[in-house]
C-alpha atoms as a PDB file:
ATOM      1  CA  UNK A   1      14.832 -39.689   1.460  1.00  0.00           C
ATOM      2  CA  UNK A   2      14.073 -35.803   1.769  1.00  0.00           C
ATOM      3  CA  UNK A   3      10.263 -35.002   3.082  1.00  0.00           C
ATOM      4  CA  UNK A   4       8.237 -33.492   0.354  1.00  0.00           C
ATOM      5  CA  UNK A   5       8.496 -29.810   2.721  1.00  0.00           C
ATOM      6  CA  UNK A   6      12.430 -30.551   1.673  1.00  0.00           C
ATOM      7  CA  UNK A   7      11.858 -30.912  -1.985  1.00  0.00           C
ATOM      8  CA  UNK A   8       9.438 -27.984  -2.071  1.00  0.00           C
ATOM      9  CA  UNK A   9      11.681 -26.154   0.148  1.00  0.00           C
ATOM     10  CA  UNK A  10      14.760 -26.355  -2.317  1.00  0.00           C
ATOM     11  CA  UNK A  11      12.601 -25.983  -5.289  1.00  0.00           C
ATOM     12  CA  UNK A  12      11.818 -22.636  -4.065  1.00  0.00           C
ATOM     13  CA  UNK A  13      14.973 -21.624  -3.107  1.00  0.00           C
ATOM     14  CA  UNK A  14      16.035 -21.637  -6.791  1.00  0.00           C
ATOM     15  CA  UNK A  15      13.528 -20.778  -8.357  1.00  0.00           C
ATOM     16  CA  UNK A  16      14.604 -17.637  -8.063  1.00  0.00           C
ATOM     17  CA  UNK A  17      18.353 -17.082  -7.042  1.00  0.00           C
ATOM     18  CA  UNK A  18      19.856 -18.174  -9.959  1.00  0.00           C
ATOM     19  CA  UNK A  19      23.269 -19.070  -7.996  1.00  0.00           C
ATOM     20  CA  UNK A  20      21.341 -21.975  -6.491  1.00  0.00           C
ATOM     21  CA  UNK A  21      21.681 -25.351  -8.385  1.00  0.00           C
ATOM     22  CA  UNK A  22      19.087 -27.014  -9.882  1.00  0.00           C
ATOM     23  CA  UNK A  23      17.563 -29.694  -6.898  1.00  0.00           C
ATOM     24  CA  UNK A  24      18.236 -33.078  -7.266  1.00  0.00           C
ATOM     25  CA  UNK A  25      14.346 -33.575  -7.644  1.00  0.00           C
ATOM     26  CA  UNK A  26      14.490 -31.985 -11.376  1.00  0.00           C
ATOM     27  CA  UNK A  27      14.620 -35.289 -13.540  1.00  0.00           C
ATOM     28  CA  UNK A  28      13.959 -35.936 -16.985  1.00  0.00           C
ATOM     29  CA  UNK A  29      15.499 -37.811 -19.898  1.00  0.00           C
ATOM     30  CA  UNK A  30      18.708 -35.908 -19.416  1.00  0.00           C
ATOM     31  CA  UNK A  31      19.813 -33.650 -16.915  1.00  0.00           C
ATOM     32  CA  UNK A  32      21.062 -31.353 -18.547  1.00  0.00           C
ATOM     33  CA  UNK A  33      17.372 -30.806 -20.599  1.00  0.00           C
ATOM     34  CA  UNK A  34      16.068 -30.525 -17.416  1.00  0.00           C
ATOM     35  CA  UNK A  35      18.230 -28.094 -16.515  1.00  0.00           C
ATOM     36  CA  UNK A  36      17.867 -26.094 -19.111  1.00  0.00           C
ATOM     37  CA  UNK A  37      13.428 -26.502 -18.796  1.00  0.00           C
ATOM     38  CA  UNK A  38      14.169 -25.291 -14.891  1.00  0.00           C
ATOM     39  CA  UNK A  39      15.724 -22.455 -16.213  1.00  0.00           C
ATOM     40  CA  UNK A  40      12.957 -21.438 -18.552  1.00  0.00           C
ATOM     41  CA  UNK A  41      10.582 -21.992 -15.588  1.00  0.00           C
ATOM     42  CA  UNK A  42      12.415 -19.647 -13.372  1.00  0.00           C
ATOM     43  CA  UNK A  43      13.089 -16.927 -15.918  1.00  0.00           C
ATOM     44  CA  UNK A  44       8.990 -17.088 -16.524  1.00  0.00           C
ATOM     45  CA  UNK A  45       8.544 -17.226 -12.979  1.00  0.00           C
ATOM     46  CA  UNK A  46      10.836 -13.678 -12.059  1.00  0.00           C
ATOM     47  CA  UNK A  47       9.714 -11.944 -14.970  1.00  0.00           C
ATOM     48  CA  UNK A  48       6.249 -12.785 -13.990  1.00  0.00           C
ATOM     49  CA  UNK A  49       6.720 -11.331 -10.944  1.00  0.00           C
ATOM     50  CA  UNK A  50       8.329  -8.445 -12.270  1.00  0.00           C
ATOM     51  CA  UNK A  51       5.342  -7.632 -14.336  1.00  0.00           C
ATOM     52  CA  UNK A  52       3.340  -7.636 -11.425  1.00  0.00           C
ATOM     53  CA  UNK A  53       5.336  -5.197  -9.471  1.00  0.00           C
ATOM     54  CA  UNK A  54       5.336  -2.864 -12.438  1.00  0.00           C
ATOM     55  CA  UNK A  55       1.458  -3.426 -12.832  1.00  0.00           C
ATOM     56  CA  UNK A  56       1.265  -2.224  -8.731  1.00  0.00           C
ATOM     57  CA  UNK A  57       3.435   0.366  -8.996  1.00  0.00           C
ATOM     58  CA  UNK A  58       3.282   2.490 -12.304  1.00  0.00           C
ATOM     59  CA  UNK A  59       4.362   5.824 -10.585  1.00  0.00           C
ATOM     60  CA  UNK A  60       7.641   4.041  -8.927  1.00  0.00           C
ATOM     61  CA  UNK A  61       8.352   2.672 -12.014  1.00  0.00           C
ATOM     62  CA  UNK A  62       8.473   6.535 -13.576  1.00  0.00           C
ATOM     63  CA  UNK A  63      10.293   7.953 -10.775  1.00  0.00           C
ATOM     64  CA  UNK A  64      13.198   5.450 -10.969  1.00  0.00           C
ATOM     65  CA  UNK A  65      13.235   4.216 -14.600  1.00  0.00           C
ATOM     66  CA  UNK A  66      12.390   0.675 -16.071  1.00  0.00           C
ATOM     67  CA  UNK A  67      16.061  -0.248 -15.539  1.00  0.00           C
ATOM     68  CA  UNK A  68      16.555   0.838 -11.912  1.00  0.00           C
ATOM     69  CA  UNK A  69      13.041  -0.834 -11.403  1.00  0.00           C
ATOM     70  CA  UNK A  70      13.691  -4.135 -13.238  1.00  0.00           C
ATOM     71  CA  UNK A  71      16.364  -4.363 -10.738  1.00  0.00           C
ATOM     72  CA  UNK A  72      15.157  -3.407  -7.595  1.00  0.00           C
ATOM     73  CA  UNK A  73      11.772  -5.231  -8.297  1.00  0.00           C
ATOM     74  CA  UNK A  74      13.863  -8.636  -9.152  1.00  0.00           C
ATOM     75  CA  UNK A  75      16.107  -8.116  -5.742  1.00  0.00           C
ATOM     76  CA  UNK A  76      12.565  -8.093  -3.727  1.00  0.00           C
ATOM     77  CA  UNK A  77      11.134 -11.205  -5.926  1.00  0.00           C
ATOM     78  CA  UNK A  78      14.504 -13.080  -5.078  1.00  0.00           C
ATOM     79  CA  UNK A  79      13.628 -12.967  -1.249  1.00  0.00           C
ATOM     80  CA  UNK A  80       9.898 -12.613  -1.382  1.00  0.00           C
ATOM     81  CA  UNK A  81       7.973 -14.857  -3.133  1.00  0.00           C
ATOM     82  CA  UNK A  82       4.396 -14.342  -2.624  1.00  0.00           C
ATOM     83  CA  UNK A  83       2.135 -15.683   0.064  1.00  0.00           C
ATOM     84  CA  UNK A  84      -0.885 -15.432  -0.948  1.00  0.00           C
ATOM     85  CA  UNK A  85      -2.566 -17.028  -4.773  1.00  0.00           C
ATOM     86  CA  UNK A  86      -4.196 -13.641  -4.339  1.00  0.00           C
ATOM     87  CA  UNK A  87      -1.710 -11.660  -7.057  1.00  0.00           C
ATOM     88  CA  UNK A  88      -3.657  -8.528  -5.830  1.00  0.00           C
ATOM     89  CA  UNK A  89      -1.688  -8.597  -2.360  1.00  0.00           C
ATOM     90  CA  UNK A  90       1.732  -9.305  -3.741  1.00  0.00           C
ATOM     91  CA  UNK A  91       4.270  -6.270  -3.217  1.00  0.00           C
ATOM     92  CA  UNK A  92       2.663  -5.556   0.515  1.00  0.00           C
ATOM     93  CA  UNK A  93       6.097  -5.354   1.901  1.00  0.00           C
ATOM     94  CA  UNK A  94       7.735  -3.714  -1.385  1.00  0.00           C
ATOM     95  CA  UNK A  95       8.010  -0.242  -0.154  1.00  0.00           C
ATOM     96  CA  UNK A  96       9.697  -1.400   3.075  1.00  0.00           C
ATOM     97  CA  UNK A  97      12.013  -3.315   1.061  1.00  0.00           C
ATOM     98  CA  UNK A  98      12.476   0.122  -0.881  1.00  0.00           C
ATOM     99  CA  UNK A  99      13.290   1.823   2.362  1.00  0.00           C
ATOM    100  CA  UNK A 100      15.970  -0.938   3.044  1.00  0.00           C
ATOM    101  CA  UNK A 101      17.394  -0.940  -0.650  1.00  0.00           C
ATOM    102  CA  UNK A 102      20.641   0.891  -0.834  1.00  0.00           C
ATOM    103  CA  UNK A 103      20.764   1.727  -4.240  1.00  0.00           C
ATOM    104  CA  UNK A 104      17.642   4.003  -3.713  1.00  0.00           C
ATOM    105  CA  UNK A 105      18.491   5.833  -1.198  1.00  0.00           C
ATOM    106  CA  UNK A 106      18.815   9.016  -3.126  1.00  0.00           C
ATOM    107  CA  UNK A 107      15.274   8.821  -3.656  1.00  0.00           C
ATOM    108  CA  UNK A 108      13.987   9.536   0.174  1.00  0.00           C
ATOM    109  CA  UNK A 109      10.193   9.120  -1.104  1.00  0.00           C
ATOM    110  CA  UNK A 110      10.115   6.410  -3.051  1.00  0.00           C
ATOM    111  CA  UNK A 111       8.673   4.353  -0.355  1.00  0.00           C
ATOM    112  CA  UNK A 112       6.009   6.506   0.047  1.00  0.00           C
ATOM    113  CA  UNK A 113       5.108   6.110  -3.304  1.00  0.00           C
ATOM    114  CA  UNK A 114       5.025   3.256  -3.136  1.00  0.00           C
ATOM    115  CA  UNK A 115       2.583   3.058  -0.128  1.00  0.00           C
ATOM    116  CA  UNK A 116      -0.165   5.105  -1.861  1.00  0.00           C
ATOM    117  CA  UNK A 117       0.331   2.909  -5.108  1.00  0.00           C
ATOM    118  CA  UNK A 118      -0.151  -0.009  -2.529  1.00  0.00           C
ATOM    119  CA  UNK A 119      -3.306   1.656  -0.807  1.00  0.00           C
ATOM    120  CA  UNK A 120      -4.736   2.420  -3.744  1.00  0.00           C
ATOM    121  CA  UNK A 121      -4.924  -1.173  -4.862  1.00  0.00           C
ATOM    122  CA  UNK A 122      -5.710  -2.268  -1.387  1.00  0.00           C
ATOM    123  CA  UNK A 123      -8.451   0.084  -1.886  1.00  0.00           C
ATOM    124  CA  UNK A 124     -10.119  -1.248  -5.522  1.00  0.00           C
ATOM    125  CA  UNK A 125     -10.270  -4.602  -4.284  1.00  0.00           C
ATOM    126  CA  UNK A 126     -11.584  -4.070  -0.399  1.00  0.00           C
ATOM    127  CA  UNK A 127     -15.372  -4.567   0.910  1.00  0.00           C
ATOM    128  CA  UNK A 128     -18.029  -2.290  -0.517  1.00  0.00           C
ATOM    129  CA  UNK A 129     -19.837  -0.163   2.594  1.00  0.00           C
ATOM    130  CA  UNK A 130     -22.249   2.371   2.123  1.00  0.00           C
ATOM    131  CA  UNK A 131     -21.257   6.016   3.411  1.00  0.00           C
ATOM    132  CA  UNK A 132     -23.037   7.309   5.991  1.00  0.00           C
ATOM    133  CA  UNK A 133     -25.424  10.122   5.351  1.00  0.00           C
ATOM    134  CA  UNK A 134     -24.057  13.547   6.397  1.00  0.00           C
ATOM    135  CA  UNK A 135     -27.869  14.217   8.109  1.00  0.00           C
ATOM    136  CA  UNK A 136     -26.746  11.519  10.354  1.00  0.00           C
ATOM    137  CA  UNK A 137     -23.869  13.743  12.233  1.00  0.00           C
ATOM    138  CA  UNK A 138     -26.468  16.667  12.065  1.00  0.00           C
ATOM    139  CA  UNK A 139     -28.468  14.340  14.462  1.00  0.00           C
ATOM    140  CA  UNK A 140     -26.007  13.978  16.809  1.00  0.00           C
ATOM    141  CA  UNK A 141     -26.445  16.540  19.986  1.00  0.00           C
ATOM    142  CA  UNK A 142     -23.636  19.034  20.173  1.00  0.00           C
ATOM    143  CA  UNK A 143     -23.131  17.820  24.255  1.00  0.00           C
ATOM    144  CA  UNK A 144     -22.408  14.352  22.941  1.00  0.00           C
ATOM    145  CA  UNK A 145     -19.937  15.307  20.252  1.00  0.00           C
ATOM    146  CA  UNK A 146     -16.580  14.950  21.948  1.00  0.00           C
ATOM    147  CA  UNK A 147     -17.843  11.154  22.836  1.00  0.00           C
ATOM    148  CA  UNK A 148     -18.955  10.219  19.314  1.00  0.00           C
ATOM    149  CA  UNK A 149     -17.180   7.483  18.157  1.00  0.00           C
ATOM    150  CA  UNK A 150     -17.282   6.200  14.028  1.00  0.00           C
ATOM    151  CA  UNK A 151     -16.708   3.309  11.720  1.00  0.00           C
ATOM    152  CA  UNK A 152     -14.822   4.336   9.153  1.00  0.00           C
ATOM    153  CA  UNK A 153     -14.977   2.553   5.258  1.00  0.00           C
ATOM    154  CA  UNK A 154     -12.908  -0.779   5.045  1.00  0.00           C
ATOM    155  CA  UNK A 155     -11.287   0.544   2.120  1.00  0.00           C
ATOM    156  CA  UNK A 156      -9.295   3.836   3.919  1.00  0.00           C
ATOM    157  CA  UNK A 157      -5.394   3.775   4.234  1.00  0.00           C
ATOM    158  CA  UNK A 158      -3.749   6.838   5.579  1.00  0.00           C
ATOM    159  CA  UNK A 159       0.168   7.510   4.123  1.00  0.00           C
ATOM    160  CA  UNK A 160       2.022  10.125   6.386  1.00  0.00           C
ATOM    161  CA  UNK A 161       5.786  11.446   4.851  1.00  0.00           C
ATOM    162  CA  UNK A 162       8.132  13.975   6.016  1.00  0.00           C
ATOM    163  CA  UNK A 163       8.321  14.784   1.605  1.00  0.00           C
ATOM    164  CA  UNK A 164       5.336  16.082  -0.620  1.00  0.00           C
ATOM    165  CA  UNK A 165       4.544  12.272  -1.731  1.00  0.00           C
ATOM    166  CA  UNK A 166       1.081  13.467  -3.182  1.00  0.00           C
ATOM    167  CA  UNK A 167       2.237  16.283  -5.150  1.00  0.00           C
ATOM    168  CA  UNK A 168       4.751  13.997  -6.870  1.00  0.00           C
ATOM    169  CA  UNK A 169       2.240  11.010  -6.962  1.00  0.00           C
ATOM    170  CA  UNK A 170      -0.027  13.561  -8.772  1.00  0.00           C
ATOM    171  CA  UNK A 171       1.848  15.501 -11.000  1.00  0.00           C
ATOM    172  CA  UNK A 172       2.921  11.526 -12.285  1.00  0.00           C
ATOM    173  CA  UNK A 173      -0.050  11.240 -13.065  1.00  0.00           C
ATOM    174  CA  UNK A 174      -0.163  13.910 -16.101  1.00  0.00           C
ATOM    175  CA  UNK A 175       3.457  13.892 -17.230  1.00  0.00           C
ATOM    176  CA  UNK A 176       2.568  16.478 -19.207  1.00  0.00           C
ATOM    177  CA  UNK A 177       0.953  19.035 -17.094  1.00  0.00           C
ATOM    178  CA  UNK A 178       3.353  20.965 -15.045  1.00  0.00           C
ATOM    179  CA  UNK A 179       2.348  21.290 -11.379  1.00  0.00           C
ATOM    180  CA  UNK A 180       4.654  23.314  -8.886  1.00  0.00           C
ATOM    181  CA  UNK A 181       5.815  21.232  -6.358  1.00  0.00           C
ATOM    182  CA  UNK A 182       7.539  22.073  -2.758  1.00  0.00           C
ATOM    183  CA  UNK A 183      10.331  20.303  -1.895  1.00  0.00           C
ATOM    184  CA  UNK A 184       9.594  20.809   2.165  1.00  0.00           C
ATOM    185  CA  UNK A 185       6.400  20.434   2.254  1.00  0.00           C
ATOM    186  CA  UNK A 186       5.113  17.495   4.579  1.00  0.00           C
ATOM    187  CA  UNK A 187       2.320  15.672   2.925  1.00  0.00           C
ATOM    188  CA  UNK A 188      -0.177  12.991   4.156  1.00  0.00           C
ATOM    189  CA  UNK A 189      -2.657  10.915   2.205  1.00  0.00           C
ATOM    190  CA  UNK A 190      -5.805   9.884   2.276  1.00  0.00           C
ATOM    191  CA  UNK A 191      -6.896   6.502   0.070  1.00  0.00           C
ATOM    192  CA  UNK A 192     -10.069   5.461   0.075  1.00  0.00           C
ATOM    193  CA  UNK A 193     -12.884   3.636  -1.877  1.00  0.00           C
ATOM    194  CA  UNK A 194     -16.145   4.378  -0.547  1.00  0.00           C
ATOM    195  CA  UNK A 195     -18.228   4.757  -3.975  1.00  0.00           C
ATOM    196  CA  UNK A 196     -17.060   2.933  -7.574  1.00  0.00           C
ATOM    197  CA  UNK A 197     -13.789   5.169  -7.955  1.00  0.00           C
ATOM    198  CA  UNK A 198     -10.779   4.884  -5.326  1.00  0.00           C
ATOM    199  CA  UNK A 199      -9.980   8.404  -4.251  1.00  0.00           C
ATOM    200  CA  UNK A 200      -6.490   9.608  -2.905  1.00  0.00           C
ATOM    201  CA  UNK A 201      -6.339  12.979  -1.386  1.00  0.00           C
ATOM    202  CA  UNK A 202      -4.024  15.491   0.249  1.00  0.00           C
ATOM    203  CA  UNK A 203      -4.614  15.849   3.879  1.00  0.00           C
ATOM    204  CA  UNK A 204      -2.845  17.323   6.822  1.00  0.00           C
ATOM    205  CA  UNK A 205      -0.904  15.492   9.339  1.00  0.00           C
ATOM    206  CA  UNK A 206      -2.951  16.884  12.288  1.00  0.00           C
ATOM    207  CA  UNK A 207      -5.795  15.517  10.148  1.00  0.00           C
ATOM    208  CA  UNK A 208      -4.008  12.404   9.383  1.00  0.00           C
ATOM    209  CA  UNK A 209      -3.195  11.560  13.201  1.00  0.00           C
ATOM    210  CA  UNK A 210      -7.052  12.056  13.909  1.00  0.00           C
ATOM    211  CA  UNK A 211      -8.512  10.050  11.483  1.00  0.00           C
ATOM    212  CA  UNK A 212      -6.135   7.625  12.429  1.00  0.00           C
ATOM    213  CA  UNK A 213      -6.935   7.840  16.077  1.00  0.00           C
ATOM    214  CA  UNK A 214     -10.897   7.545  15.071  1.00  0.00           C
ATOM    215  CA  UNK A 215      -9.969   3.952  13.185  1.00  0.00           C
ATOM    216  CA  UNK A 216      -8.518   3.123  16.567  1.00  0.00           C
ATOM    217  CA  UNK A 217     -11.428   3.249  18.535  1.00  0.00           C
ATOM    218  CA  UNK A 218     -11.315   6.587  19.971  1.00  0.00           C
ATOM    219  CA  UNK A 219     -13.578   8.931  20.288  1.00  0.00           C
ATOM    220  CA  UNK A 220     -14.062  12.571  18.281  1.00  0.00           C
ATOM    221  CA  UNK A 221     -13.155  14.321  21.516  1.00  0.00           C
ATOM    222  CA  UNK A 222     -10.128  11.865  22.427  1.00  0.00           C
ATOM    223  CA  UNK A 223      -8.847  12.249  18.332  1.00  0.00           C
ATOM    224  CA  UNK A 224      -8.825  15.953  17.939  1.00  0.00           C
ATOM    225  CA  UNK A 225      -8.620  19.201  20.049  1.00  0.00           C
ATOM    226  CA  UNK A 226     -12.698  19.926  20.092  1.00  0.00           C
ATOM    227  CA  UNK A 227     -12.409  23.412  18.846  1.00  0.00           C
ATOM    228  CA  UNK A 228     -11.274  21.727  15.256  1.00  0.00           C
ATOM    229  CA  UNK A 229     -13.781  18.847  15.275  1.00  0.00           C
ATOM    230  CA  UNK A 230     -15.338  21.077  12.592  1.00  0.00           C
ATOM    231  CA  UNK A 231     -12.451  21.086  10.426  1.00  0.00           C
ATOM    232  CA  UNK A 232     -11.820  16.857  11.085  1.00  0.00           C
ATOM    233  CA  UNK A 233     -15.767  16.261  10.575  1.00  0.00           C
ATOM    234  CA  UNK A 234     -15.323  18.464   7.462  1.00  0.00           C
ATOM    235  CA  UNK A 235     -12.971  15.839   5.791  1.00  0.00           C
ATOM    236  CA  UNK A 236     -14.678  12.773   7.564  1.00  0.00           C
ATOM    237  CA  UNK A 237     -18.285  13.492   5.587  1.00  0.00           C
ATOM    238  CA  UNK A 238     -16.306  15.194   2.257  1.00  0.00           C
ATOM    239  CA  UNK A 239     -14.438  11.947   1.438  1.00  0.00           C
ATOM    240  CA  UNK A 240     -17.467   9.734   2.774  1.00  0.00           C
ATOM    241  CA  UNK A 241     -15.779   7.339   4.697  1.00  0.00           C
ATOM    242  CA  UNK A 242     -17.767   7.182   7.379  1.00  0.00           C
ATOM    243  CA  UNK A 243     -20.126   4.025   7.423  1.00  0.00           C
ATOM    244  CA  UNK A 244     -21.414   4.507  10.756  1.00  0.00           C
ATOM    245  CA  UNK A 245     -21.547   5.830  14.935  1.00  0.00           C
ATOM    246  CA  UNK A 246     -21.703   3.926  17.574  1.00  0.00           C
ATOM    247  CA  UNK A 247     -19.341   1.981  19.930  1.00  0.00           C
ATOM    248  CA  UNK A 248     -19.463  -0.809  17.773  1.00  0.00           C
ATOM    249  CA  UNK A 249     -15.849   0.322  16.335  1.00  0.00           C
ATOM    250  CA  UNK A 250     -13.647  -2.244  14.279  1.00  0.00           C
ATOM    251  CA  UNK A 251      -9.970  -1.005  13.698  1.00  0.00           C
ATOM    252  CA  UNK A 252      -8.962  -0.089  10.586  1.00  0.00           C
ATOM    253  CA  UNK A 253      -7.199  -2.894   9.042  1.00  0.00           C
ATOM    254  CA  UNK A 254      -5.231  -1.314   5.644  1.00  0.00           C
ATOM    255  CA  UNK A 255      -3.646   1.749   7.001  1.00  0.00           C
ATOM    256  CA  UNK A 256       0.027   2.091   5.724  1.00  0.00           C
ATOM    257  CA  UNK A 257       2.225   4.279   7.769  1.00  0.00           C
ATOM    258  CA  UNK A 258       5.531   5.637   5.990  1.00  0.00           C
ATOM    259  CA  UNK A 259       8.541   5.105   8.350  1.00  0.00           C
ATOM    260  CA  UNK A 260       7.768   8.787   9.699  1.00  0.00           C
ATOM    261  CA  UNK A 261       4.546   8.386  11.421  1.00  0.00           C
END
């Protein structure tokens, strides 16, 4: 007699690969009505699914077309089912399965995308933190700058791409509105929450690399050359998502890198 980790194990198997019989578990009057209810259970199941992918990721969704989408976002249901009851963290490992997805590799960015769609709902639903006040780097002594070390929001993500992924994530987001866009420019991304609204915002990748290097643990004078900690701090007190200083440092836990970091 299978263990009930067998029977659940099968029953998720084909739930969703439709060229994977029906378990042996399935009973009912007939077999061939419970068939037919399993089937109606795993159409609402990947359509479900589907709709959830669409719901994360509006802009991919434009780029690529509802067809190309409905496809590519069944192919990634079909082998990742999610983990969490949590619907809010289902598609973490979408753009990555973009990346890998033959069929859109004419789209080079479209992982990327992806990302800052991902970020951005990472974003909405992290902690709440209050920013630090910008009197509060004022304070600090100019000798003790380079060893300054911050905490940085909960909510921040940083997206770095070889392709301007937040000129096209923008411009998608007022079809209407024309908005010149460089195909060689490099663009990096900043996502953040720290007030009511989630913020995304063009950065540098110099910028990128040192905010990144902050969330790390290091500090301001170990992040960026010291003659630019202007420019860095600049960002860092603009986009107020810095929650405090000190060595009490936690790493940042929701930063997506794109495959070009």
């Amino acid at each position: 007699m299978p263990s009930l980790a067998d029977i659940q194990d099968a029953f998720a198997a084909a739930l969703l690969d439709r060229t994977v019989a029906v378990p042996p578990s399935i009973s009912g009057a007939a077999r061939r009505r419970s068939d037919r209810r399993f089937a109606v259970y795993r159409n609402n199941v990947a359509v479900g699914l589907v709709l959830a992918l669409a719901t994360r990721f509006p802009v991919v969704k434009r780029l690529v077309g509802e067809g190309f989408f409905r496809a590519i976002a069944h192919a990634y249901a079909s082998v990742e089912l999610p983990r969490s009851p949590l619907m809010m963290y289902y598609g973490e490992t979408f753009p990555v399965f973009i990346e890998e997805f033959a069929p859109a590799a004419p789209i080079p960015y479209l992982a990327d995308i992806a990302r800052i769609e991902m970020a951005r709902g990472l974003a909405y639903h992290a902690a709440d933190a209050t920013p630090l006040d910008p009197r509060a780097f004022a304070a600090v002594p100019a000798d003790q700058l380079a060893n300054l070390r911050m905490r940085l929001h909960p909510s921040v993500s940083i997206i770095t791409s070889n392709h301007p992924i937040y000129s096209i994530w923008h411009i998608n987001q007022d079809p209407d509105r024309f908005i010149p866009v460089s195909v060689f420019a490099r663009e990096a991304v900043l996502v953040a929450r720290p007030c009511l609204r989630v913020k995304t915002q063009c950065i540098t990748h110099e910028i990128a690399q040192f905010i990144r290097a902050l969330a790390a643990g290091r500090a301001l004078g170990e992040s960026i050359d010291i003659t630019r900690a202007a420019e860095g701090l600049a960002v860092l007190i603009g986009a107020k998502i810095v929650i405090g200083l000190g060595d009490n440092v936690r790493p940042l836990r929701h930063t997506i890198p794109s495959a070009h970091s």
